[in-house]
Protein backbone atom coordinates (compact mmCIF):
# COMPACT_ATOMS: atom_id res chain seq x y z
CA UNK A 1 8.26 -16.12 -7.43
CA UNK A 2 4.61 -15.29 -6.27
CA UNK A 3 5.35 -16.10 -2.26
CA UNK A 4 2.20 -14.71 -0.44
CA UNK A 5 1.40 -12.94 -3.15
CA UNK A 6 4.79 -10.85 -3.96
CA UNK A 7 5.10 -9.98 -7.99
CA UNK A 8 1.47 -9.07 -8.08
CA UNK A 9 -0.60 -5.69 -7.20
CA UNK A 10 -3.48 -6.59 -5.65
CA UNK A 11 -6.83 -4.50 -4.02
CA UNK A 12 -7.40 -5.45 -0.69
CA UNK A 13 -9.85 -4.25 1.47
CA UNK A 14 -9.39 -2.62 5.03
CA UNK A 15 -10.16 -5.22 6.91
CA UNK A 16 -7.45 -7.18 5.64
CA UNK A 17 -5.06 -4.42 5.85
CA UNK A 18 -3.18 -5.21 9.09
CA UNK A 19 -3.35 -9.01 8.60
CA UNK A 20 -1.84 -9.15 4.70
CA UNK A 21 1.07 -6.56 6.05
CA UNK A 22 2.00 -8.48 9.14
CA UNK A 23 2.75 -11.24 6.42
CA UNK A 24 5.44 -9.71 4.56
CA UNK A 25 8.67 -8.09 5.41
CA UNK A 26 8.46 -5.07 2.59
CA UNK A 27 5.22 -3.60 1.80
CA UNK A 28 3.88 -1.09 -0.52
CA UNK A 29 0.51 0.33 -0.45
CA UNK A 30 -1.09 2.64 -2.14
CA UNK A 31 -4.20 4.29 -0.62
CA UNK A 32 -6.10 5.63 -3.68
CA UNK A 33 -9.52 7.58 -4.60
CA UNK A 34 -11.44 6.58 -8.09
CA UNK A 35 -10.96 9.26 -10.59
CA UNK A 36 -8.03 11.25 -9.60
CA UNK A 37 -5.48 11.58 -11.91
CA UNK A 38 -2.51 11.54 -9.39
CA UNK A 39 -4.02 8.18 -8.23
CA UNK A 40 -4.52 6.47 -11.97
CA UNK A 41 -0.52 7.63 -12.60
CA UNK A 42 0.75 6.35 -9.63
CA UNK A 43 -1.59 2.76 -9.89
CA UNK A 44 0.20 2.29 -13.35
CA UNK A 45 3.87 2.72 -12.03
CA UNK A 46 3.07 0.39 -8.87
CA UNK A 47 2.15 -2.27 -11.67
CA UNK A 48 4.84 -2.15 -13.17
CA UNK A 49 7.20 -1.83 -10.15
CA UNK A 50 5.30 -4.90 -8.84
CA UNK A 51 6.49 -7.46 -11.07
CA UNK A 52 10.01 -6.08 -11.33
CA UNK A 53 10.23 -5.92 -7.35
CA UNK A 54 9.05 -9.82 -6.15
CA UNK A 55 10.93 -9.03 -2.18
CA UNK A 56 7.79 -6.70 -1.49
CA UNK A 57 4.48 -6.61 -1.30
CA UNK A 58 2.18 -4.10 -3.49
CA UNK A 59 -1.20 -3.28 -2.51
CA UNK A 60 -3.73 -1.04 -3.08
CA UNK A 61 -6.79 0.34 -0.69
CA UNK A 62 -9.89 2.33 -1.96
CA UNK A 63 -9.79 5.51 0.68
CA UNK A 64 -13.58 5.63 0.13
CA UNK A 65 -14.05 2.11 1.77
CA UNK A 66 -11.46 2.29 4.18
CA UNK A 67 -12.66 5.08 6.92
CA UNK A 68 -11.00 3.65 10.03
CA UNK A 69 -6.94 3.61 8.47
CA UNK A 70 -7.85 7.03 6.52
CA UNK A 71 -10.28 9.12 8.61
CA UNK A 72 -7.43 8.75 11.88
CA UNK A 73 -3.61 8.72 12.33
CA UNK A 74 -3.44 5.40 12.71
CA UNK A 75 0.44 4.47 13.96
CA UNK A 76 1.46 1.45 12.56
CA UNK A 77 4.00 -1.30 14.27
CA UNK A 78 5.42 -4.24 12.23
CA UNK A 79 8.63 -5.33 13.47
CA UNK A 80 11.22 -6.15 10.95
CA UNK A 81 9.17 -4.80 8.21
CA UNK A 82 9.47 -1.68 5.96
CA UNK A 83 6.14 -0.05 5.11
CA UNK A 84 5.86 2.33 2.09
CA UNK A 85 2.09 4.00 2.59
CA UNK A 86 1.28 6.37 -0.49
CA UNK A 87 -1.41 8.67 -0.41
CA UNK A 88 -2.40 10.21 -3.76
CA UNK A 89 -6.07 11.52 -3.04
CA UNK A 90 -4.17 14.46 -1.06
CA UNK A 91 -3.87 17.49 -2.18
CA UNK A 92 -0.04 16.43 -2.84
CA UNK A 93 1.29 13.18 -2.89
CA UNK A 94 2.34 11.90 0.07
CA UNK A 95 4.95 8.79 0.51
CA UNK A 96 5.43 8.00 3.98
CA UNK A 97 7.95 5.55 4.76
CA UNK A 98 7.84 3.39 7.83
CA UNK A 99 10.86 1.96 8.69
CA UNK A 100 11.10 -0.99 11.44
CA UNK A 101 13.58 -3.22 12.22
């Protein structure tokens, strides 16, 4: 089951961002930094998760090339949709759920 791309993880870039998560109902996305360790551990487990989890959406966005959704607080609104955002180029790992229904 690959429906709009669910079962895959798959680097997008920030100007499809909104777009790709207005399409699905459960996203996960996980805003990463080349090089950091926190970021490589948490790519491999999304991988994984990916294929095991086909009702969501995994994605992945280069903080480097994405200055508008990671230099602001950007507020996201999706109705009906449940947003998993994880940050692992912070000094901690943050997982911010967004919950909207």
């Amino acid at each position: 089951m690959h429906i709009q791309g669910h079962g895959e993880y798959t680097e997008i870039d920030e100007k499809e961002f909104f777009e790709v998560v207005k399409k699905s109902k459960d996203v996960v996305c996980l805003f990463y930094k080349d090089g950091s360790p926190r970021c490589n551990i948490a790519d491999h487990h999304l991988k994984i998760l990916a294929k095991k989890h086909v009702e969501a959406k995994f994605i992945r966005l280069n903080v480097e090339r994405a200055p508008f959704l990671t230099g602001m607080n950007v507020y996201l609104r999706f109705p009906h949709a449940l947003l998993v955002l994880l940050y692992c180029c912070l000094p901690a790992t943050a997982i911010i759920l967004v919950a909207l229904a």
